[in-house]
PDB file of N, CA and C in Angstrom:
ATOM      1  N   UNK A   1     -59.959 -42.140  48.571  1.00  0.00           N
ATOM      2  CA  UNK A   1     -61.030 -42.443  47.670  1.00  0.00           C
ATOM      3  C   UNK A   1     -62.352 -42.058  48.329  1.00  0.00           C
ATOM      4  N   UNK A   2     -63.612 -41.430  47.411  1.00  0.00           N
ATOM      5  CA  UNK A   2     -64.238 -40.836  48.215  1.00  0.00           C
ATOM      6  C   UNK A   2     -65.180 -42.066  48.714  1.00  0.00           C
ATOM      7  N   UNK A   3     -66.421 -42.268  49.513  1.00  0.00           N
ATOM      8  CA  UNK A   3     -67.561 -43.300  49.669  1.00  0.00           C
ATOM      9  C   UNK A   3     -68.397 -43.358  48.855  1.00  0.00           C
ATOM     10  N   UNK A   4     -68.801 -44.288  48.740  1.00  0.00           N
ATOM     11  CA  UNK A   4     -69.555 -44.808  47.400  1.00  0.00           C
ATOM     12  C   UNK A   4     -71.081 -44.258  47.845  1.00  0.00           C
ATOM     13  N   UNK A   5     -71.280 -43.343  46.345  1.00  0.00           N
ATOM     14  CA  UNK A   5     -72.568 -43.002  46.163  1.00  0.00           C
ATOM     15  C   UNK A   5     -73.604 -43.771  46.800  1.00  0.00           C
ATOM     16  N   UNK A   6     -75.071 -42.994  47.242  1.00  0.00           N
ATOM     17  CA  UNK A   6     -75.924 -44.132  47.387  1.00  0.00           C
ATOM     18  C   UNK A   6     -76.777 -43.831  46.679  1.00  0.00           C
ATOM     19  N   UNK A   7     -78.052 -44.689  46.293  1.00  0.00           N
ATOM     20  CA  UNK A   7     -79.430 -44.133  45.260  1.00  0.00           C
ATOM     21  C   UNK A   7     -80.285 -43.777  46.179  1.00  0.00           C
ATOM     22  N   UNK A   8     -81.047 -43.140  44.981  1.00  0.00           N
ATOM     23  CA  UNK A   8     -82.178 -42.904  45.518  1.00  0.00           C
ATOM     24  C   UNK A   8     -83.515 -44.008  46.176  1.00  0.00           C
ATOM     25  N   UNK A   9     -83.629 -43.433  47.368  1.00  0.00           N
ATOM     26  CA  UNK A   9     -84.391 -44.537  47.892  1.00  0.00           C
ATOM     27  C   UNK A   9     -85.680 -44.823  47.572  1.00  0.00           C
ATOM     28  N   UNK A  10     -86.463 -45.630  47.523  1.00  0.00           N
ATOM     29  CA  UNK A  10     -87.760 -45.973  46.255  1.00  0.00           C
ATOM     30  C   UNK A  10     -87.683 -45.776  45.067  1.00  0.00           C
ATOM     31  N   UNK A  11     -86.546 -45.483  44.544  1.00  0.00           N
ATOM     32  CA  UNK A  11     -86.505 -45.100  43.138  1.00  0.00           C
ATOM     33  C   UNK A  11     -85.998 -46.470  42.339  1.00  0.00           C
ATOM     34  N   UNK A  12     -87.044 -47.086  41.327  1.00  0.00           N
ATOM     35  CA  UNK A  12     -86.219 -48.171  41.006  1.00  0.00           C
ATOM     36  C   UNK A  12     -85.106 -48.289  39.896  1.00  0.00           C
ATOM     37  N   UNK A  13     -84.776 -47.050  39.170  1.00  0.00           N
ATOM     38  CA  UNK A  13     -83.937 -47.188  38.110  1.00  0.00           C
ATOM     39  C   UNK A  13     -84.363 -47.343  36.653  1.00  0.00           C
ATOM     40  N   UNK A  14     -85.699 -47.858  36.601  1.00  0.00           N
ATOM     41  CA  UNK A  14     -86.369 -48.708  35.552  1.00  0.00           C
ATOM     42  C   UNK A  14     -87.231 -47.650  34.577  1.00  0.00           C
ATOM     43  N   UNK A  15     -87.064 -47.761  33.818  1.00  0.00           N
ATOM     44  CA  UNK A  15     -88.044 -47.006  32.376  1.00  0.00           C
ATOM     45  C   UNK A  15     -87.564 -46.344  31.996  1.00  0.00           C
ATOM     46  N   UNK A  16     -88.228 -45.256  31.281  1.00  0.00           N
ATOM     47  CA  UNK A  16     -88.006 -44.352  30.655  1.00  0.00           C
ATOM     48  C   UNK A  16     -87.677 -42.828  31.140  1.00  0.00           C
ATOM     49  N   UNK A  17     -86.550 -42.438  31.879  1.00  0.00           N
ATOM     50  CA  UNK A  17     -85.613 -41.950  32.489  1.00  0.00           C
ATOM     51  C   UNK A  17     -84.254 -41.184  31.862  1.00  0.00           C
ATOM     52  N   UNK A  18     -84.113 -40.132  32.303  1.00  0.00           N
ATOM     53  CA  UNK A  18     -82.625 -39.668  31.246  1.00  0.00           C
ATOM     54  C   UNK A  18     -81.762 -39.649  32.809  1.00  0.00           C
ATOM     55  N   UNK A  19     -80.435 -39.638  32.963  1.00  0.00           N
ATOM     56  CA  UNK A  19     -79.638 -39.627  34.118  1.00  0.00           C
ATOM     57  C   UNK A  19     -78.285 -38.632  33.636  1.00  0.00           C
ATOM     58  N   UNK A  20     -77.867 -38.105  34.180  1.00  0.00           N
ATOM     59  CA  UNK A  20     -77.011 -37.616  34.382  1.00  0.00           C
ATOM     60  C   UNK A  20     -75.801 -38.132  35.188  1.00  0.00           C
ATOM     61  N   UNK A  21     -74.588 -38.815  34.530  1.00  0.00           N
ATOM     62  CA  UNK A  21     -73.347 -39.840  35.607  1.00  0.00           C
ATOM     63  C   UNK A  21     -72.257 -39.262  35.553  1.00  0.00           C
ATOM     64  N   UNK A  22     -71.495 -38.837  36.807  1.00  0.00           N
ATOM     65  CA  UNK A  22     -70.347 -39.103  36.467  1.00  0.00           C
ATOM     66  C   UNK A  22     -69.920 -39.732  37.248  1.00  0.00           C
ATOM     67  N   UNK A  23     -68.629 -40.804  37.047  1.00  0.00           N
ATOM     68  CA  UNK A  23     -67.752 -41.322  37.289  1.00  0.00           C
ATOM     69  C   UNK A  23     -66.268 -41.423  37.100  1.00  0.00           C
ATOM     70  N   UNK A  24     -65.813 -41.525  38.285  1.00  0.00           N
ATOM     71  CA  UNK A  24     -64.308 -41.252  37.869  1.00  0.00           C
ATOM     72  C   UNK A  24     -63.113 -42.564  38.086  1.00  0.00           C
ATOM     73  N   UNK A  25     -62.355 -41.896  36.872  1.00  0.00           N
ATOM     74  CA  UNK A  25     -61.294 -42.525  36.633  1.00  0.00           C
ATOM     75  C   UNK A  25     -60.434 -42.906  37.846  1.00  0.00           C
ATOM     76  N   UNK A  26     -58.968 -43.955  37.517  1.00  0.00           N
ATOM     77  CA  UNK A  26     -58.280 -44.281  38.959  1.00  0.00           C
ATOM     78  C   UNK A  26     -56.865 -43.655  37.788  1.00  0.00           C
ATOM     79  N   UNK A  27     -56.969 -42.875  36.396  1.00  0.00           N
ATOM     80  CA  UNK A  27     -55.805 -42.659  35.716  1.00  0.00           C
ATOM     81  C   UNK A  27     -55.678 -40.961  35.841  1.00  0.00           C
ATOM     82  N   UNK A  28     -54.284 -40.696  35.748  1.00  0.00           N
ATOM     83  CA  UNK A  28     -53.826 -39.220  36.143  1.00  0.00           C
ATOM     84  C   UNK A  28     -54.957 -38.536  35.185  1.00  0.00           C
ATOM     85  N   UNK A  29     -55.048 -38.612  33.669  1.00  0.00           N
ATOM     86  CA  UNK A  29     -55.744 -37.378  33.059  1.00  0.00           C
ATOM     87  C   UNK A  29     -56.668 -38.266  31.818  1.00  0.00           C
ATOM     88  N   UNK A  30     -57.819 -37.947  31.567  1.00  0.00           N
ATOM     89  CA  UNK A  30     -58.998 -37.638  32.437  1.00  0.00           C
ATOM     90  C   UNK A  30     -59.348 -38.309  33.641  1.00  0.00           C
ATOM     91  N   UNK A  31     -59.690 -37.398  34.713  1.00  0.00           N
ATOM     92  CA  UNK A  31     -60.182 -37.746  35.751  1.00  0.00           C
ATOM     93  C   UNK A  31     -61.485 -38.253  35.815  1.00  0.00           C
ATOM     94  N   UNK A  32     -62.826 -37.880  35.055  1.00  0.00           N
ATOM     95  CA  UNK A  32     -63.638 -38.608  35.227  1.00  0.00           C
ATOM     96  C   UNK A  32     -64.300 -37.982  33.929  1.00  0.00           C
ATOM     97  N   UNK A  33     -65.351 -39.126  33.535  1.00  0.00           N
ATOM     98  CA  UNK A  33     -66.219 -38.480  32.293  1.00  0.00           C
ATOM     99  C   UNK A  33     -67.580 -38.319  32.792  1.00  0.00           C
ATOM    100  N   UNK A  34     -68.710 -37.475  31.717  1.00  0.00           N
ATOM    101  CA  UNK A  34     -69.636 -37.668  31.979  1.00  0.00           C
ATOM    102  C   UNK A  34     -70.453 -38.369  31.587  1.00  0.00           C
ATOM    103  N   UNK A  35     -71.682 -39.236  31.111  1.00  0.00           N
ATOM    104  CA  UNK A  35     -72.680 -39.695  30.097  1.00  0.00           C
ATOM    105  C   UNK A  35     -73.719 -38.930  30.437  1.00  0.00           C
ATOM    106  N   UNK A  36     -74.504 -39.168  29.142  1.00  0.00           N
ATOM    107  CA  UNK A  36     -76.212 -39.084  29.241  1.00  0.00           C
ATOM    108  C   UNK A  36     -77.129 -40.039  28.699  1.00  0.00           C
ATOM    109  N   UNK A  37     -76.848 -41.192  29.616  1.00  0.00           N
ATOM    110  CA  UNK A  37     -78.160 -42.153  28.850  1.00  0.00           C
ATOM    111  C   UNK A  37     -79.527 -42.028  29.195  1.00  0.00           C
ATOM    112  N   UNK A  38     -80.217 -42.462  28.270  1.00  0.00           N
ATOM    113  CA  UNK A  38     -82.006 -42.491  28.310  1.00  0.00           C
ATOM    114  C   UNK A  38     -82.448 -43.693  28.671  1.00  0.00           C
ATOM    115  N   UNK A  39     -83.133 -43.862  29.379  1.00  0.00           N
ATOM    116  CA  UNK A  39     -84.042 -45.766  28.678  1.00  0.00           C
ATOM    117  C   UNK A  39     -85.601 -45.003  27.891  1.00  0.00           C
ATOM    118  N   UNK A  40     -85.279 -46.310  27.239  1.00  0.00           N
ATOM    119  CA  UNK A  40     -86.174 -45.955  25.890  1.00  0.00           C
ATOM    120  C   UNK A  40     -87.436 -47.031  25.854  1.00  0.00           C
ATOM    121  N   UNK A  41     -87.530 -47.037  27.000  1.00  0.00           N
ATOM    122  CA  UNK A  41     -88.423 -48.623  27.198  1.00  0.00           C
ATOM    123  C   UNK A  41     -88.790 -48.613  28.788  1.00  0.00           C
ATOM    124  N   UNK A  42     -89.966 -49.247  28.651  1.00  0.00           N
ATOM    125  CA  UNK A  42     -90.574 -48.929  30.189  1.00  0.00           C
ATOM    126  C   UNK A  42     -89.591 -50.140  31.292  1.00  0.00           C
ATOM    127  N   UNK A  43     -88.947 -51.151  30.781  1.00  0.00           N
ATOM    128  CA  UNK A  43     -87.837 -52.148  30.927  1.00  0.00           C
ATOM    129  C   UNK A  43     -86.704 -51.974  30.785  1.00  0.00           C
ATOM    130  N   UNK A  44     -86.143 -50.778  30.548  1.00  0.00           N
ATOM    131  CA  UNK A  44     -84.649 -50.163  30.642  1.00  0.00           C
ATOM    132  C   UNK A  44     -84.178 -49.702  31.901  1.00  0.00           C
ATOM    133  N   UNK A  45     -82.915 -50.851  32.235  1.00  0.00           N
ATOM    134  CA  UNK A  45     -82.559 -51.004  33.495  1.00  0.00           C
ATOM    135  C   UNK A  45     -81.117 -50.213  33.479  1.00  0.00           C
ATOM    136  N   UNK A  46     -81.442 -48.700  34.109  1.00  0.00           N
ATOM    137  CA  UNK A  46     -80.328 -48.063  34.394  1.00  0.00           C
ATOM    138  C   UNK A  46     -78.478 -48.557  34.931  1.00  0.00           C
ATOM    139  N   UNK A  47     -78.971 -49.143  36.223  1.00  0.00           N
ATOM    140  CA  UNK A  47     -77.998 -49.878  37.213  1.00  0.00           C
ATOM    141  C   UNK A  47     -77.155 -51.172  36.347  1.00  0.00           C
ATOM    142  N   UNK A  48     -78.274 -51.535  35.920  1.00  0.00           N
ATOM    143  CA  UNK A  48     -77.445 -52.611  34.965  1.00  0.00           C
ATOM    144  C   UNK A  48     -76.575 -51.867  33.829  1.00  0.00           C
ATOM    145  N   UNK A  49     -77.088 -51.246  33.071  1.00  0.00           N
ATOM    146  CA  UNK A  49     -76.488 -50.651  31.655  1.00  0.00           C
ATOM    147  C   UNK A  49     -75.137 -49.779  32.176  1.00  0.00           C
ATOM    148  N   UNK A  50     -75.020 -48.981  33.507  1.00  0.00           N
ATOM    149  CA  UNK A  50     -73.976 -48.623  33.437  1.00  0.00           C
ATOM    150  C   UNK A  50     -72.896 -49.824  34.264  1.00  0.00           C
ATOM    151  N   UNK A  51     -73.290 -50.725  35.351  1.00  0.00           N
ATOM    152  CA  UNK A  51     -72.738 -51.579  35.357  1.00  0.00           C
ATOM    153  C   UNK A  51     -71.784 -52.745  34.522  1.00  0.00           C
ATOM    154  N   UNK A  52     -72.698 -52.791  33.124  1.00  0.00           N
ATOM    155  CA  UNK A  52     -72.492 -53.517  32.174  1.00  0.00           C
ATOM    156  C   UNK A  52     -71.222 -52.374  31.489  1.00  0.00           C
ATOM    157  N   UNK A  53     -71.625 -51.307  31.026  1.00  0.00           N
ATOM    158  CA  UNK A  53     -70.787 -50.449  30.626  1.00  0.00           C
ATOM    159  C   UNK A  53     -69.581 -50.440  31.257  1.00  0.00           C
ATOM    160  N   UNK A  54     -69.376 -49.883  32.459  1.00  0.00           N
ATOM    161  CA  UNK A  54     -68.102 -50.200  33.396  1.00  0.00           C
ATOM    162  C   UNK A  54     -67.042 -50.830  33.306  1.00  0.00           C
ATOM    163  N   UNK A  55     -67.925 -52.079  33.677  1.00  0.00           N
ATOM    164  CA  UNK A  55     -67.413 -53.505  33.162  1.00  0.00           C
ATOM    165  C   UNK A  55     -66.148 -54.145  32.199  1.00  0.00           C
ATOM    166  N   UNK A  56     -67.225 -53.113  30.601  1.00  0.00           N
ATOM    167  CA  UNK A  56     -66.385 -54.044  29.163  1.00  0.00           C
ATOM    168  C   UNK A  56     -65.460 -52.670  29.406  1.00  0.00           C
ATOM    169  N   UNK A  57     -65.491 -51.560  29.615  1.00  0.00           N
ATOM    170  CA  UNK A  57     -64.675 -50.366  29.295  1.00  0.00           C
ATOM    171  C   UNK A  57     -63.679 -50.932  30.503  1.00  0.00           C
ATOM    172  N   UNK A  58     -63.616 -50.818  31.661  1.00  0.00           N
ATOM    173  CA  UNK A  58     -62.814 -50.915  32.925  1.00  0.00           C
ATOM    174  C   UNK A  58     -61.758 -52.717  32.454  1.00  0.00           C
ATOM    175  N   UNK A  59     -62.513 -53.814  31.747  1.00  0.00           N
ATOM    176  CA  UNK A  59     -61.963 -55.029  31.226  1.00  0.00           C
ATOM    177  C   UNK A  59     -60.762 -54.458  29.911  1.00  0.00           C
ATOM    178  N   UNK A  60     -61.236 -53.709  29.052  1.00  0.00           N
ATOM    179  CA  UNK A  60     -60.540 -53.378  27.813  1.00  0.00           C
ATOM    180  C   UNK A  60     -59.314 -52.552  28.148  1.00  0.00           C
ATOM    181  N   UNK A  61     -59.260 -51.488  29.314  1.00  0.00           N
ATOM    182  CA  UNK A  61     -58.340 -51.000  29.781  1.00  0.00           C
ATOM    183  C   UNK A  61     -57.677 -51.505  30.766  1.00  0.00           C
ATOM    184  N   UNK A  62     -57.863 -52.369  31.476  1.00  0.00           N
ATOM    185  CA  UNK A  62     -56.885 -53.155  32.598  1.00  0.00           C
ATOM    186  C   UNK A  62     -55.907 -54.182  31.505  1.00  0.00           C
ATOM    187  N   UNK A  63     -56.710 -54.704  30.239  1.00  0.00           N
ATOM    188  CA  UNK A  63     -55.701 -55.592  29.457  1.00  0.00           C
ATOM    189  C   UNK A  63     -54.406 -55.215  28.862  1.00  0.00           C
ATOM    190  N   UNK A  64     -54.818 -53.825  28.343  1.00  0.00           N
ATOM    191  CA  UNK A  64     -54.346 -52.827  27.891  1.00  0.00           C
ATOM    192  C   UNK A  64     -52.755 -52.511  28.852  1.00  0.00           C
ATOM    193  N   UNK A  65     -53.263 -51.927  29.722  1.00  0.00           N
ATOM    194  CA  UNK A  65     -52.488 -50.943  31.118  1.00  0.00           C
ATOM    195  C   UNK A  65     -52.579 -51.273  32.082  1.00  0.00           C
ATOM    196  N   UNK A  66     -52.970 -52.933  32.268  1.00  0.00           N
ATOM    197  CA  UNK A  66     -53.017 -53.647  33.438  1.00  0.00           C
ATOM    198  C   UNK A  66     -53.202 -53.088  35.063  1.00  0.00           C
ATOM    199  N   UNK A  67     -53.897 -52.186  35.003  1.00  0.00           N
ATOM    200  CA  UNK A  67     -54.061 -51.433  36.041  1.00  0.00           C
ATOM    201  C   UNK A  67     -55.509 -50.655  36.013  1.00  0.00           C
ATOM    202  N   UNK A  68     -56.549 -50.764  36.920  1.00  0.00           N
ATOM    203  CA  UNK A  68     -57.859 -50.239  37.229  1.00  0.00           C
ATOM    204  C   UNK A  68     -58.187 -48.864  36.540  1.00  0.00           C
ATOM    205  N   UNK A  69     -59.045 -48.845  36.131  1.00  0.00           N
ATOM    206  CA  UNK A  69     -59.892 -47.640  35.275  1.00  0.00           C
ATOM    207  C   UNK A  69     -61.099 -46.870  35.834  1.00  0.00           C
ATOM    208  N   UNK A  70     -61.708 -47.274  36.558  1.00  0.00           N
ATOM    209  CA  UNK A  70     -62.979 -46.892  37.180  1.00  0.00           C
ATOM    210  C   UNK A  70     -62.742 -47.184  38.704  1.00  0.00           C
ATOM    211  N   UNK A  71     -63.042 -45.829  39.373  1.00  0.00           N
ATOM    212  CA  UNK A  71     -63.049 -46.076  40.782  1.00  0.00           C
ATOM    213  C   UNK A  71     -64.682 -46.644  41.095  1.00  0.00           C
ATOM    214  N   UNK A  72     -65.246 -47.308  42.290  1.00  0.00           N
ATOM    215  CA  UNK A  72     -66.003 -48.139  42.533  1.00  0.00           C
ATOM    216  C   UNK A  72     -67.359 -47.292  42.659  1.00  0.00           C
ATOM    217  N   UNK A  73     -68.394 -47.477  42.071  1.00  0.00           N
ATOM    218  CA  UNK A  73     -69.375 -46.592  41.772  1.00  0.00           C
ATOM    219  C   UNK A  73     -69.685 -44.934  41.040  1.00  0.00           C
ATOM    220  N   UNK A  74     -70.277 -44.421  41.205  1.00  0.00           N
ATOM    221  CA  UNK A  74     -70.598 -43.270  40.049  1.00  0.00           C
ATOM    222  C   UNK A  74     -72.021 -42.472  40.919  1.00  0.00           C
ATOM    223  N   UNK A  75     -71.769 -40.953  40.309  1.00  0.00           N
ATOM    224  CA  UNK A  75     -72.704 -40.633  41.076  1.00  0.00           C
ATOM    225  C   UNK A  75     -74.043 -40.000  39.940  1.00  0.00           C
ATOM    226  N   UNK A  76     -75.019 -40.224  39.896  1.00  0.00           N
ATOM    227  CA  UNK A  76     -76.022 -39.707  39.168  1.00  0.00           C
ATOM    228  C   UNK A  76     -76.942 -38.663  39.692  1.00  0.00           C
ATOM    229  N   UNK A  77     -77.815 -37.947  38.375  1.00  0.00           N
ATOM    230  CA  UNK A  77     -78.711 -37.113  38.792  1.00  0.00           C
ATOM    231  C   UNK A  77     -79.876 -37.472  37.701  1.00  0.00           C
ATOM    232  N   UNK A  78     -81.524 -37.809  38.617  1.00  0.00           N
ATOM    233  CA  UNK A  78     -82.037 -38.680  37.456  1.00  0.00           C
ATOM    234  C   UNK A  78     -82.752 -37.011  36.936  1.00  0.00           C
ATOM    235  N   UNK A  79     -82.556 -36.965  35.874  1.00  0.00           N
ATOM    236  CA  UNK A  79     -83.473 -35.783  34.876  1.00  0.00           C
ATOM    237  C   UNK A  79     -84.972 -35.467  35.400  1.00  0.00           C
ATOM    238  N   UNK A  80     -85.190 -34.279  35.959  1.00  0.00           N
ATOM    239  CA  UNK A  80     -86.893 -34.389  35.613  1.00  0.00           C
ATOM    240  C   UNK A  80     -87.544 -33.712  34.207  1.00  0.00           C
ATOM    241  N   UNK A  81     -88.825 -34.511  33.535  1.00  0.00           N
ATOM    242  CA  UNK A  81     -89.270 -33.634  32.838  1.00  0.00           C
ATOM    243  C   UNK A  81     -89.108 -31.865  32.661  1.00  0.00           C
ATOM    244  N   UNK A  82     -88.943 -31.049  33.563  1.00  0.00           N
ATOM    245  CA  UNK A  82     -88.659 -29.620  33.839  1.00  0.00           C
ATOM    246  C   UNK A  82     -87.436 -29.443  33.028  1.00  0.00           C
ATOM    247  N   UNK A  83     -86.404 -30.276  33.772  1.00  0.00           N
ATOM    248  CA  UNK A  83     -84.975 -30.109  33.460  1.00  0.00           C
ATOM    249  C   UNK A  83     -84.352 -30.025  31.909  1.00  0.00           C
ATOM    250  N   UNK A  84     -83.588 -29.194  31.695  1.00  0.00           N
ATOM    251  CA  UNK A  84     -82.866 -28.647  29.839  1.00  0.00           C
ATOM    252  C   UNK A  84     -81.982 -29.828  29.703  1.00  0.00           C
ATOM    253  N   UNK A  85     -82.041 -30.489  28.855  1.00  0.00           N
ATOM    254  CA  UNK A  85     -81.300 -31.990  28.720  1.00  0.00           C
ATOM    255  C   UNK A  85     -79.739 -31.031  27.727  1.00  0.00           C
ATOM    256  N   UNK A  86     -80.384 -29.603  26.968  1.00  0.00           N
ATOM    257  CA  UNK A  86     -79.074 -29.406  26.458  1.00  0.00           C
ATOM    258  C   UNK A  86     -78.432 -28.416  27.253  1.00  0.00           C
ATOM    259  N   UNK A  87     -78.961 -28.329  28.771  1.00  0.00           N
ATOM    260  CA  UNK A  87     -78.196 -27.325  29.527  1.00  0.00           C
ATOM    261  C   UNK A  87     -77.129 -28.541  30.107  1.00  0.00           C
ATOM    262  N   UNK A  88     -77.104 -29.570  30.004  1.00  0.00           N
ATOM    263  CA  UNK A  88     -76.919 -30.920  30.602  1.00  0.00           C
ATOM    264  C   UNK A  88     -75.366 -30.750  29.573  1.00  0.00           C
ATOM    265  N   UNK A  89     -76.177 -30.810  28.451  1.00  0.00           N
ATOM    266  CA  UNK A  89     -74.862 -31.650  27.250  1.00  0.00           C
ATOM    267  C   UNK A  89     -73.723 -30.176  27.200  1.00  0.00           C
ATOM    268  N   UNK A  90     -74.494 -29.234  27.667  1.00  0.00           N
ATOM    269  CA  UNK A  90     -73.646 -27.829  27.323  1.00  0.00           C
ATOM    270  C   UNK A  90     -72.802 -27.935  28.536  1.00  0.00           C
ATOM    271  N   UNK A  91     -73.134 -28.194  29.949  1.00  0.00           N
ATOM    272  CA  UNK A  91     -72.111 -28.596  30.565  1.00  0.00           C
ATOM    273  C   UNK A  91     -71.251 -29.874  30.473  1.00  0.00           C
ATOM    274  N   UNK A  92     -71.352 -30.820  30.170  1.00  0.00           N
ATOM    275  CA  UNK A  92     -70.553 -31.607  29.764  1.00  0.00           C
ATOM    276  C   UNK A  92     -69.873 -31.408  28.525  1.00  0.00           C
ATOM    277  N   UNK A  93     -70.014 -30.446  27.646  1.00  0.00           N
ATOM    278  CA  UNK A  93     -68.995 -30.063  26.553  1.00  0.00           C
ATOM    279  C   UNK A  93     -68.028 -29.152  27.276  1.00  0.00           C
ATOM    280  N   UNK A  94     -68.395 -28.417  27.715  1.00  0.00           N
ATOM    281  CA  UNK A  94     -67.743 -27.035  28.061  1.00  0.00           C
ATOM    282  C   UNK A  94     -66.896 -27.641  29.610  1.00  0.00           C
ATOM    283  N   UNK A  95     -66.961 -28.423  30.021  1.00  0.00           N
ATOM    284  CA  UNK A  95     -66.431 -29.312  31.259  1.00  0.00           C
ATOM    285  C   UNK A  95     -65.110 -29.492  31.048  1.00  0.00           C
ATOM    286  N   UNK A  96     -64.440 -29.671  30.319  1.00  0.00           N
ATOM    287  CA  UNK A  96     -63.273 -29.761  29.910  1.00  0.00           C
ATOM    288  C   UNK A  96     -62.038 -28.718  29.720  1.00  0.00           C
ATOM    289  N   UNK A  97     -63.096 -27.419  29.437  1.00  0.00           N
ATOM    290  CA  UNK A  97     -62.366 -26.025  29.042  1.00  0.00           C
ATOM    291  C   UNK A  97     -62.369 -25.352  29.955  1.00  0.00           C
ATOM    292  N   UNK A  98     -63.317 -25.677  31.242  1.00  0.00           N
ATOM    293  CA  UNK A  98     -63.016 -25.416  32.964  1.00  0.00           C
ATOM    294  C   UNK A  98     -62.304 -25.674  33.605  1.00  0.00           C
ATOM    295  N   UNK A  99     -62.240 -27.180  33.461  1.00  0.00           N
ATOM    296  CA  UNK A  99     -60.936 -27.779  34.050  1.00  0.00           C
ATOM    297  C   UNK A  99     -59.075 -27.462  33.085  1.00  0.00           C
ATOM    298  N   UNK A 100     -59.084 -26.941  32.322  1.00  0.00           N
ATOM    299  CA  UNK A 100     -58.370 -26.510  31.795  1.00  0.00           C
ATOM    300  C   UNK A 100     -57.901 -25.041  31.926  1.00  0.00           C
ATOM    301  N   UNK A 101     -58.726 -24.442  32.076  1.00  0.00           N
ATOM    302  CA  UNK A 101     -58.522 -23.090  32.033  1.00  0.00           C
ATOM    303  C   UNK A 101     -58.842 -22.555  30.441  1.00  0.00           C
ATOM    304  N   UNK A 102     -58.967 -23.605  29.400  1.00  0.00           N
ATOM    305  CA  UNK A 102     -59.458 -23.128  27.867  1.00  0.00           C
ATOM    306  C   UNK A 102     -60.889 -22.654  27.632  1.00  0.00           C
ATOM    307  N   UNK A 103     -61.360 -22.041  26.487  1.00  0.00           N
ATOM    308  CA  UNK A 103     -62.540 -22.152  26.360  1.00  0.00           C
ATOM    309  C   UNK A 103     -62.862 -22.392  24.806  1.00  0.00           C
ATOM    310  N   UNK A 104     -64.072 -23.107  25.397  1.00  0.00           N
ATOM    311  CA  UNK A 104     -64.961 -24.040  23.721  1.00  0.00           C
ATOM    312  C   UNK A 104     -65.422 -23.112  22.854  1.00  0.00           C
ATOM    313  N   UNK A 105     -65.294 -23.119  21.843  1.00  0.00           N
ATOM    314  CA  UNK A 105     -65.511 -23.015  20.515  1.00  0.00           C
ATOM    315  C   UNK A 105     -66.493 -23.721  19.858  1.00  0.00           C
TER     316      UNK A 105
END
């Protein structure tokens, strides 16, 4: 298992922010997904929301398949203004047809 991500240092997580996550699975196929959340509020707490997320998703599938869903942390990339948010979503569509050897349509 690899070592757990660390953050960015002085960076508090908080506002209005887009991130880039992935995290991976502890199940044979998919190995890990990606998100793209925003905070939409100068009080939108990154660390928490995917924590919280984790959480009910990693709870709903252990009841399920009684066995762990999320390996222990996730690694992010926080967006800068500069950055193409749909060069972002175009790799996370097309992410799938790489790891496959297919391609998107």
């Amino acid at each position: 298992m690899a070592r757990r991500p660390t953050r960015i240092q002085g960076f508090t997580y908080r506002g209005c922010h887009r991130y880039f996550v992935t995290t991976y699975t502890l199940c044979v196929m998919p190995d890990h997904v990606h998100i793209l959340p925003e905070g939409m509020s100068d009080d939108a707490d990154f660390r928490n929301a995917v924590r919280v997320w984790k959480l009910r998703t990693g709870y709903a599938w252990r009841m399920k398949h009684q066995t762990a869903l999320w390996q222990i942390g996730y690694w992010e990339r926080v967006l800068r203004e500069k950055d193409d948010a749909r060069a972002v979503i175009r790799y996370m569509l097309e992410n799938p047809a790489r790891r496959t050897g297919g391609a998107v349509r």
